[in-house]
N, C-alpha and C. Protein backbone atom coordinates (compact mmCIF):
# COMPACT_ATOMS: atom_id res chain seq x y z
N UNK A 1 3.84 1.49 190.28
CA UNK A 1 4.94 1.18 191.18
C UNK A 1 6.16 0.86 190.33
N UNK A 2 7.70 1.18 190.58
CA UNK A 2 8.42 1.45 190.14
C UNK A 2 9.54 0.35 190.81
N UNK A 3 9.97 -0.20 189.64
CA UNK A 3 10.93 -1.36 190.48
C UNK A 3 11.86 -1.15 192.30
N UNK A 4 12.16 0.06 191.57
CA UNK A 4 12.86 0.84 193.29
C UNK A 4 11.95 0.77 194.23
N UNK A 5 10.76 1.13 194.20
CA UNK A 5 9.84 1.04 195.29
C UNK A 5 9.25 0.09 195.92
N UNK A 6 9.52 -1.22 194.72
CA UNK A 6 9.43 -2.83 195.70
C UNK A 6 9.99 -3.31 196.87
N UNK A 7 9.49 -3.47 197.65
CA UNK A 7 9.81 -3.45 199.03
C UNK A 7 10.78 -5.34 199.28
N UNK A 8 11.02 -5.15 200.66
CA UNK A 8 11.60 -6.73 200.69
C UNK A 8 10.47 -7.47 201.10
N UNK A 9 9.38 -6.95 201.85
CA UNK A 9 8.18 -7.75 202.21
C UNK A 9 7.34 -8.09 200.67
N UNK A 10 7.76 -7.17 200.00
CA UNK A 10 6.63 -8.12 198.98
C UNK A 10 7.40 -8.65 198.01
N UNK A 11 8.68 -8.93 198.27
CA UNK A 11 9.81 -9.98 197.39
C UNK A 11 9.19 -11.49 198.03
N UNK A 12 9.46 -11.43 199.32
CA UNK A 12 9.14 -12.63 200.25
C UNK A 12 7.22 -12.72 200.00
N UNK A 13 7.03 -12.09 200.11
CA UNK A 13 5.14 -12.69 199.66
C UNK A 13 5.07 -12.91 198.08
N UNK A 14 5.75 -12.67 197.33
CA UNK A 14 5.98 -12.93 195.88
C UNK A 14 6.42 -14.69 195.68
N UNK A 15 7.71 -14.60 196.30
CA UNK A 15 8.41 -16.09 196.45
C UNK A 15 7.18 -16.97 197.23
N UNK A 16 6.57 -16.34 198.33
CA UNK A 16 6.18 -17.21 199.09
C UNK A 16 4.39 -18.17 198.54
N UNK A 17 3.99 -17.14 197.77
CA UNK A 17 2.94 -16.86 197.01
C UNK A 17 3.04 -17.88 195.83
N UNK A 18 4.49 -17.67 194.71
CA UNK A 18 4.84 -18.73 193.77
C UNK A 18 5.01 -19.99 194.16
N UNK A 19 6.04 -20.43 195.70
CA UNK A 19 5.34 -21.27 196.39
C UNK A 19 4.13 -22.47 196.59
N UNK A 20 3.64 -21.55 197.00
CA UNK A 20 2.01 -22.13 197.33
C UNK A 20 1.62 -21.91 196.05
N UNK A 21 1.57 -21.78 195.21
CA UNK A 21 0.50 -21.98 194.14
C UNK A 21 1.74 -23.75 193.49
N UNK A 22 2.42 -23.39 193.08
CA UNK A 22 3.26 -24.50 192.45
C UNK A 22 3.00 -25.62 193.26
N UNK A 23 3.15 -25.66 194.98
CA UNK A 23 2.90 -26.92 195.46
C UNK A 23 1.20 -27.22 195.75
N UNK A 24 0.02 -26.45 196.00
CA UNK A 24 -1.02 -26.35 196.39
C UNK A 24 -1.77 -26.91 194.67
N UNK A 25 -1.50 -25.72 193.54
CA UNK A 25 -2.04 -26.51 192.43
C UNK A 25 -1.36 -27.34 192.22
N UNK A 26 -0.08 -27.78 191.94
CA UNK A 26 0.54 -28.90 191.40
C UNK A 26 -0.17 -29.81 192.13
N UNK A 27 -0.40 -30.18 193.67
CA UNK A 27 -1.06 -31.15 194.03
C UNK A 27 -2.55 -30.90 193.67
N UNK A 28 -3.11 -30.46 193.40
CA UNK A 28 -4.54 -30.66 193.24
C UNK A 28 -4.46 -31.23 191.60
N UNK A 29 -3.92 -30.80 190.45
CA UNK A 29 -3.66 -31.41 189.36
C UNK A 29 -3.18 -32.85 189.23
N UNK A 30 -1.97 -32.88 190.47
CA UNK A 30 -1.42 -34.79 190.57
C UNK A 30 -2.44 -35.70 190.99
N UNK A 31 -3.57 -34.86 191.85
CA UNK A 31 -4.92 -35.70 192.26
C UNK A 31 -5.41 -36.21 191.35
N UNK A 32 -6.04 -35.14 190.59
CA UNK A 32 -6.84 -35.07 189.62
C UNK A 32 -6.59 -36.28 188.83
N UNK A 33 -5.54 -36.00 188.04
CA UNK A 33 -4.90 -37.09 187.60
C UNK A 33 -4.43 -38.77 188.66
N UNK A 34 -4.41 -38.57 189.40
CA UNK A 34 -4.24 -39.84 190.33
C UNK A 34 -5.56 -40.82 190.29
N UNK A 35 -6.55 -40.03 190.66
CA UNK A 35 -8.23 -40.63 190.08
C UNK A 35 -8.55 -41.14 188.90
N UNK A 36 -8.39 -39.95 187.84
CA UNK A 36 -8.29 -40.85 186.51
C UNK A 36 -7.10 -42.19 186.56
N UNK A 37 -6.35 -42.23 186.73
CA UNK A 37 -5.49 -43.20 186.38
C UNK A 37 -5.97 -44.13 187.67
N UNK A 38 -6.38 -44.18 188.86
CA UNK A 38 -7.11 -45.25 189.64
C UNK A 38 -7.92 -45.44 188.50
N UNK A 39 -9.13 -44.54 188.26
CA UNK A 39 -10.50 -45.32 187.69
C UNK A 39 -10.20 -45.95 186.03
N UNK A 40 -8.81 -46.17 185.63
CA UNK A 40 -8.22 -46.81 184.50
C UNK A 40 -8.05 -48.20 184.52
N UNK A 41 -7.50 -48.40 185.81
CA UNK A 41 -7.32 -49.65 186.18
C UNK A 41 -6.07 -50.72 185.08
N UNK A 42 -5.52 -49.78 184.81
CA UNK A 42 -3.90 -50.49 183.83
C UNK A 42 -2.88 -50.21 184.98
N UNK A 43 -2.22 -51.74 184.98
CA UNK A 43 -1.01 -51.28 185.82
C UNK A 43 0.18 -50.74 185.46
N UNK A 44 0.60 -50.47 184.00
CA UNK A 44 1.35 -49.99 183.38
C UNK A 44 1.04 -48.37 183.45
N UNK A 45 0.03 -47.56 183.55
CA UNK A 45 -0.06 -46.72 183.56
C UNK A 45 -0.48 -46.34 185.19
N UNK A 46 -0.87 -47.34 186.05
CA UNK A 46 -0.95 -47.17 187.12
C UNK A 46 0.90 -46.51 188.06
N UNK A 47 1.71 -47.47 187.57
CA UNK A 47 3.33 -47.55 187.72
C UNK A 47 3.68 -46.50 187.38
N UNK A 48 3.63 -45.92 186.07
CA UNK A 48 4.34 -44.80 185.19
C UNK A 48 3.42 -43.61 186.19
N UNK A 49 2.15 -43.61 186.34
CA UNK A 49 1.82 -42.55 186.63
C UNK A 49 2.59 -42.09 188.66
N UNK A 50 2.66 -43.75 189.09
CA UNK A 50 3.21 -43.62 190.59
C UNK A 50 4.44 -42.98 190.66
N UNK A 51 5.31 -43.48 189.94
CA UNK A 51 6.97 -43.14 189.84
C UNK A 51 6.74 -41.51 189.71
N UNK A 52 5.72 -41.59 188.34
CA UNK A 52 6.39 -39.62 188.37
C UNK A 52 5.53 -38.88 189.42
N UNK A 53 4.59 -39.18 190.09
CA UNK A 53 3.66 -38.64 191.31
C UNK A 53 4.95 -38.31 192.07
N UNK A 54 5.68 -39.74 192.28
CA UNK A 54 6.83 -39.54 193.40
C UNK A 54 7.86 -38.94 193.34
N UNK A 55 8.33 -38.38 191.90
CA UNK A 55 9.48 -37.86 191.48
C UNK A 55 8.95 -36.42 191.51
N UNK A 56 7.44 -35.58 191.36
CA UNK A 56 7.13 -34.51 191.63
C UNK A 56 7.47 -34.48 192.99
N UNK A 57 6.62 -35.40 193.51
CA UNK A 57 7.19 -34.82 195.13
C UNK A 57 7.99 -34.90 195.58
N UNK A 58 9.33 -35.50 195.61
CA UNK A 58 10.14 -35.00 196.28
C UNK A 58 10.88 -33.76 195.36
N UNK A 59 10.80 -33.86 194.54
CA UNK A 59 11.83 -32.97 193.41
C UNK A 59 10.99 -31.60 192.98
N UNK A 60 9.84 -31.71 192.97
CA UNK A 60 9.00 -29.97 192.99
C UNK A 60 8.58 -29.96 194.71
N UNK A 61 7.57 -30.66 194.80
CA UNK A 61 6.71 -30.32 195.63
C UNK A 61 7.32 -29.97 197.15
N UNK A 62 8.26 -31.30 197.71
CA UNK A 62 9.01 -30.94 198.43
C UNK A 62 9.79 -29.44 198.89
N UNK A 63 10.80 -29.04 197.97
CA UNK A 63 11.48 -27.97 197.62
C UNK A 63 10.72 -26.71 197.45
N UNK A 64 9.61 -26.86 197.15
CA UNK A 64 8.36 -26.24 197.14
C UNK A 64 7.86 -25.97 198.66
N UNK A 65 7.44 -26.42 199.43
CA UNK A 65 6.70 -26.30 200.50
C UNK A 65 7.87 -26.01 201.61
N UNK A 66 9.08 -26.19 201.14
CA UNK A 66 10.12 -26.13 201.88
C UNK A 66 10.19 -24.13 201.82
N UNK A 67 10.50 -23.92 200.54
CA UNK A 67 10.35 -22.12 200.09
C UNK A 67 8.96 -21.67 200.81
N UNK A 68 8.27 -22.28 200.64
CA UNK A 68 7.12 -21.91 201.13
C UNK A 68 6.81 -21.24 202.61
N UNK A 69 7.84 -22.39 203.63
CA UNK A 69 7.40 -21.71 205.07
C UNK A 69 8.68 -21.31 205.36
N UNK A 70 9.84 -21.10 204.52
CA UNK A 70 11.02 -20.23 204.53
C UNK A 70 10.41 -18.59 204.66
N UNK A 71 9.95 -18.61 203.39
CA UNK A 71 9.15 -17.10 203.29
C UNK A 71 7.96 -16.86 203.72
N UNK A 72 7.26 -18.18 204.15
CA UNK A 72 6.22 -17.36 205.37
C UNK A 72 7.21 -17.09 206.67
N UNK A 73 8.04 -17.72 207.26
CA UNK A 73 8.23 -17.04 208.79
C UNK A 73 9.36 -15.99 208.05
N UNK A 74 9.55 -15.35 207.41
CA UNK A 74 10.51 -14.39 206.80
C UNK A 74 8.99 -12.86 206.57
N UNK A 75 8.07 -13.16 206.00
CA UNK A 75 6.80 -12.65 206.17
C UNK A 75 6.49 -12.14 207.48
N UNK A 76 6.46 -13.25 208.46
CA UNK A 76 6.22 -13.45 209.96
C UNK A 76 7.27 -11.93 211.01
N UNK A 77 8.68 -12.59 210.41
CA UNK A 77 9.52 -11.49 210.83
C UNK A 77 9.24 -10.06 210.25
N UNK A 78 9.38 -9.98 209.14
CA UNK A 78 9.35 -8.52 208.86
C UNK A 78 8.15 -7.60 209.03
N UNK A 79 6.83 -8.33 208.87
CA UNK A 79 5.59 -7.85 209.21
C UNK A 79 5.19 -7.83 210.60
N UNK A 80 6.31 -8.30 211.27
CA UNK A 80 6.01 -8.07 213.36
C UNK A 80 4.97 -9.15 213.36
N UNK A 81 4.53 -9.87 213.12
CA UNK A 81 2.97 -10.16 213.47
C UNK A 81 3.49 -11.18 214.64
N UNK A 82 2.52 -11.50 215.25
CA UNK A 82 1.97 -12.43 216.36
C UNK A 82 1.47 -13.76 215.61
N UNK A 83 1.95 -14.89 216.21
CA UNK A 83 1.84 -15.96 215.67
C UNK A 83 -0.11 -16.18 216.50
N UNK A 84 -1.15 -15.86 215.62
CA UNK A 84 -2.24 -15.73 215.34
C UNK A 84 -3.26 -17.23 215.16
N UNK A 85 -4.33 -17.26 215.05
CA UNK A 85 -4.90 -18.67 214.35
C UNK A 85 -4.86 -18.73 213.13
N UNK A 86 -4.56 -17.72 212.33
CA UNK A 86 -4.74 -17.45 211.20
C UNK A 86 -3.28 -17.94 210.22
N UNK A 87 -2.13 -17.98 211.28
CA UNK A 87 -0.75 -18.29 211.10
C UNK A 87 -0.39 -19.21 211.66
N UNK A 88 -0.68 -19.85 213.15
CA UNK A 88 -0.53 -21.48 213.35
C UNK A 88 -1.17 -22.22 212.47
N UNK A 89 -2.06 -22.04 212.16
CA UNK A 89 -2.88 -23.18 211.24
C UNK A 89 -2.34 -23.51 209.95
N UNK A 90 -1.89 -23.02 208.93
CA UNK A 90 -0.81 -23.18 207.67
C UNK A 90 0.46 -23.48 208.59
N UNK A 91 0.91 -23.32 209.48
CA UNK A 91 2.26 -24.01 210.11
C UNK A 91 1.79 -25.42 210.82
N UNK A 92 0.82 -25.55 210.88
CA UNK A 92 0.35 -26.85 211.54
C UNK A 92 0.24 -27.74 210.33
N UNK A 93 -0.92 -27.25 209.67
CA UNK A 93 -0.57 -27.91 208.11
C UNK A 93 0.09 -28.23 207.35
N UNK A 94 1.17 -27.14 207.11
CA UNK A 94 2.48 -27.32 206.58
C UNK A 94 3.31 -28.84 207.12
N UNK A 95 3.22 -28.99 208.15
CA UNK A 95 4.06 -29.77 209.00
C UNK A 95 3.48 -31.33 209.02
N UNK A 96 2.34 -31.13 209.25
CA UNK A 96 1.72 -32.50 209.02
C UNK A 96 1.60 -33.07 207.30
N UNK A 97 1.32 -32.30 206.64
CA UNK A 97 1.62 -32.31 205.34
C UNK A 97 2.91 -32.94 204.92
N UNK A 98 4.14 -32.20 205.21
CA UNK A 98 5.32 -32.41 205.25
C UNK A 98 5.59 -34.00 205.47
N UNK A 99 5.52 -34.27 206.60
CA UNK A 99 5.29 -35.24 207.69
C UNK A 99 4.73 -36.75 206.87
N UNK A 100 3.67 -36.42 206.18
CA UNK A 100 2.62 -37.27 205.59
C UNK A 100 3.04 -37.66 204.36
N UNK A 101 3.98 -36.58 203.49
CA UNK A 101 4.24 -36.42 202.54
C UNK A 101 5.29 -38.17 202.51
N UNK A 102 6.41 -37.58 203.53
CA UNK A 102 7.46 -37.93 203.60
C UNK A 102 7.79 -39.96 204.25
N UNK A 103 6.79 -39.44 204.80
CA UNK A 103 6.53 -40.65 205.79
C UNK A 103 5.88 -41.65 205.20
N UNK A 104 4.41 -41.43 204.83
CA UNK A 104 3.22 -42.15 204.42
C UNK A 104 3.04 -42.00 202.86
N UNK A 105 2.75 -40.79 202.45
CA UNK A 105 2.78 -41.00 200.60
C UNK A 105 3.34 -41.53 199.75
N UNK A 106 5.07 -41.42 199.65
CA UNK A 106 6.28 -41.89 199.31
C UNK A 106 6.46 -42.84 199.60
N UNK A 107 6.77 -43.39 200.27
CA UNK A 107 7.02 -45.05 200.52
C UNK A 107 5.65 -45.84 200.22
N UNK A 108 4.10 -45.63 200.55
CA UNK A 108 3.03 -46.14 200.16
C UNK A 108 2.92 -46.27 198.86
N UNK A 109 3.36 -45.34 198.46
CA UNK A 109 3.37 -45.45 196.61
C UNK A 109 4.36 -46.38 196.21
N UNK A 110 5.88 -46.78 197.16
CA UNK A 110 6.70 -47.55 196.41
C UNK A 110 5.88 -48.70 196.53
N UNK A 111 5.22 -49.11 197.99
CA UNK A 111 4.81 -50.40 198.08
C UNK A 111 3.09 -50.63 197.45
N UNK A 112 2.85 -49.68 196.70
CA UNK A 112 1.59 -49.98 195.84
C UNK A 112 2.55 -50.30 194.33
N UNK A 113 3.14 -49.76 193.79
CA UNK A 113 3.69 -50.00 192.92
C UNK A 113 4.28 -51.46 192.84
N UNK A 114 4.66 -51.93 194.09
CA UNK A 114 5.43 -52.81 194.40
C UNK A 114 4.13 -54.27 194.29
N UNK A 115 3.29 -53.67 194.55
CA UNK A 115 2.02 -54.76 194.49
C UNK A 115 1.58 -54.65 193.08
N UNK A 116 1.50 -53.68 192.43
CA UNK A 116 0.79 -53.85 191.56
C UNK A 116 1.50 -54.92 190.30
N UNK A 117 2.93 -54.39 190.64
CA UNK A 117 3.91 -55.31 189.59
C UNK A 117 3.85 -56.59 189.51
N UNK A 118 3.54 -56.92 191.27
CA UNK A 118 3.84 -58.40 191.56
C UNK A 118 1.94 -58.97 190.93
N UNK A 119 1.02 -58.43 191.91
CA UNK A 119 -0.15 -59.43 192.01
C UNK A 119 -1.38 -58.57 190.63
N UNK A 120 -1.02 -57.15 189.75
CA UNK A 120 -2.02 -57.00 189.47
C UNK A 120 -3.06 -55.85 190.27
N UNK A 121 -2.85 -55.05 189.12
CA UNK A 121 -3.76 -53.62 189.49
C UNK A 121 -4.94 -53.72 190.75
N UNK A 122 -5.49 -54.92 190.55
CA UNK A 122 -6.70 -55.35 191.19
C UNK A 122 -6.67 -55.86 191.90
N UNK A 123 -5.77 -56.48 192.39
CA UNK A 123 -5.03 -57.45 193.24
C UNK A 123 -5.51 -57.08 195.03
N UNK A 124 -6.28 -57.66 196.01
CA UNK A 124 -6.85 -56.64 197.04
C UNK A 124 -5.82 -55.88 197.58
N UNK A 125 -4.57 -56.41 197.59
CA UNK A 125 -3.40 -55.67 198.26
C UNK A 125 -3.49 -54.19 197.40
N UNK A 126 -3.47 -54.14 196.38
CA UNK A 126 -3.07 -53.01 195.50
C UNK A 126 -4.02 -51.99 195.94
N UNK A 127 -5.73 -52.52 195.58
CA UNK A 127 -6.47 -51.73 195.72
C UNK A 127 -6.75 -51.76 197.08
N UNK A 128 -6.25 -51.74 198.32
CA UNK A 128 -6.45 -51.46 199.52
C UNK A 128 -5.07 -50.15 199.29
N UNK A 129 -3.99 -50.52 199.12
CA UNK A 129 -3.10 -49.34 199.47
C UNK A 129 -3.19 -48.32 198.46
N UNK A 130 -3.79 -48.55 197.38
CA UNK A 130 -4.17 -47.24 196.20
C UNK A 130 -5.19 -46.54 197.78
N UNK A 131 -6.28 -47.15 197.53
CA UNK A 131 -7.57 -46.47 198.26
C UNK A 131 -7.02 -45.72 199.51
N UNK A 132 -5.68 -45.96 200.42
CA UNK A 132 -5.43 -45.13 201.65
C UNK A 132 -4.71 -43.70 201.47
N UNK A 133 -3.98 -44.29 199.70
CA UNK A 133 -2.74 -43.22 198.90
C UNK A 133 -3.89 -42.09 198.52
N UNK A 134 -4.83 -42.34 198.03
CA UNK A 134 -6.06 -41.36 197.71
C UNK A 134 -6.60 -40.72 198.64
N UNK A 135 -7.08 -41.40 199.92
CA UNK A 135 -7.78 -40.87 200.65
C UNK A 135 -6.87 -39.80 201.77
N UNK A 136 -5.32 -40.61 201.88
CA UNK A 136 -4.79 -39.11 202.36
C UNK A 136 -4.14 -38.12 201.65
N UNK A 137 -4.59 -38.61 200.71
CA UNK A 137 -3.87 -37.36 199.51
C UNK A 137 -4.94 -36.30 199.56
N UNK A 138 -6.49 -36.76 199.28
CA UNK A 138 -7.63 -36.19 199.54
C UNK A 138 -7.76 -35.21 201.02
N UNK A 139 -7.53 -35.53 201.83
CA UNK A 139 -7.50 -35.06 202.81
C UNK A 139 -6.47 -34.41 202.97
N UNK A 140 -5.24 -34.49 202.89
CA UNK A 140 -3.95 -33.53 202.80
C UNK A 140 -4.41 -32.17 201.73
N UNK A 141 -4.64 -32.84 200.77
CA UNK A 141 -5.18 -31.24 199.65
C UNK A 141 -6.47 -30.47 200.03
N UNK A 142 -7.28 -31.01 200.65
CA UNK A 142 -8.41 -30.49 201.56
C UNK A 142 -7.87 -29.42 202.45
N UNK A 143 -7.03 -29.58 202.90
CA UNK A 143 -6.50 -28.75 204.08
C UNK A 143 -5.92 -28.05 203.70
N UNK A 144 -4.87 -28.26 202.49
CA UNK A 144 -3.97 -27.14 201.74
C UNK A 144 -5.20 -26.28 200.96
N UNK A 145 -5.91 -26.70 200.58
CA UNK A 145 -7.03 -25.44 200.18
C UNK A 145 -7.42 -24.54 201.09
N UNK A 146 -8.24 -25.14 202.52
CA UNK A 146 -8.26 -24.53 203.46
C UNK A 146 -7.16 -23.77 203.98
N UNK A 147 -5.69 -23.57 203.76
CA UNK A 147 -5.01 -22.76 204.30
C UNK A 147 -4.74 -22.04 203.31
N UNK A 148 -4.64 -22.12 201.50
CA UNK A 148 -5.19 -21.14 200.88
C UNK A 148 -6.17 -19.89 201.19
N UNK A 149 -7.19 -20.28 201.95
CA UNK A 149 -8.66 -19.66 202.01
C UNK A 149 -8.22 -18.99 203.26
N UNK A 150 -7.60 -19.66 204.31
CA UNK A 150 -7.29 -19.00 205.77
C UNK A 150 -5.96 -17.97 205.19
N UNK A 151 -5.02 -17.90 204.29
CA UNK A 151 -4.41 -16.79 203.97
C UNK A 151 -4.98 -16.01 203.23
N UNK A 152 -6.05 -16.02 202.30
CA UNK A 152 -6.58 -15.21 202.03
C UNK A 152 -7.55 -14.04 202.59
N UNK A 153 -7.85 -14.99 203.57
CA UNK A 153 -9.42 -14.06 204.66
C UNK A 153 -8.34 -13.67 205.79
N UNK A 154 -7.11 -14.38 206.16
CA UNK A 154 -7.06 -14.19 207.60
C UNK A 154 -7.94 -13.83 209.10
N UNK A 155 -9.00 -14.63 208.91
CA UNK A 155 -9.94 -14.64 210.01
C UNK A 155 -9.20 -15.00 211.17
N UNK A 156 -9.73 -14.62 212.40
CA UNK A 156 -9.18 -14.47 213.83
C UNK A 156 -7.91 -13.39 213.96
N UNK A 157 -7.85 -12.58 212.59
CA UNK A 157 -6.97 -11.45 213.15
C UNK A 157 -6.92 -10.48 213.80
């Protein structure tokens, strides 16, 4: 295939594709790392590691997932399709994700940070709001895999 013959649909599944991998792995890597640095238990590295968690997300990840369902409903348009199960479900996700991101992750992290400074990594406050920052982080990347897997198979098409 010959640069001329690249189409605009697979410019937009290209972008949309770089996308999802940058915000889908980047979060599964910030996990990864979020665990190790829970099961460390230093609040100095607990802090350093919160701040830049939070500075990925709004500053990649955000901007990221934002391109992301730019060029899926740009996908959506040019490929005619019918909004499907296969295509509500990554827009449902997307959104609650978004939503969770913005709402609950980000600010939970200022006010875990905010505990940890004051009472101590261990402190029950800390490790109650670490343990909810994990568990919907866990569950948010659960689902972004699953809509990995649902764009890949597109089942119910």
């Amino acid at each position: 295939m010959s640069l001329a013959t690249i189409t605009t649909y697979q410019v937009y599944l290209a972008i949309h594709i770089l996308a999802a991998v940058i915000w889908v792995g980047g979060g599964a890597a910030v996990h990864v790392f979020a665990v190790r640095t829970a099961r460390a238990k230093n609040a100095e590295r607990m802090i350093a590691f919160s701040t830049d968690a939070e500075f990925i997300g709004t500053r990649v990840f955000a901007p990221a997932s934002l391109v992301l369902v730019v060029f899926g409903f740009l996908l959506i348009h040019q490929g005619h399709w019918d909004y499907k199960a296969w295509i509500v479900f990554p827009i449902a996700v997307w959104a609650l994700s978004f939503i969770a991101g913005m709402a609950f992750l980000g600010p939970e992290s200022k006010r875990l940070n905010t505990a940890i400074a004051r009472d101590g990594v261990e402190s029950p406050e800390a490790v109650q709001r670490l343990g909810r920052v994990l568990l919907v982080s866990r569950v948010e990347l659960g689902l972004l895999l699953l809509v990995v897997l649902d764009m890949a198979l597109k089942p119910f098409s």
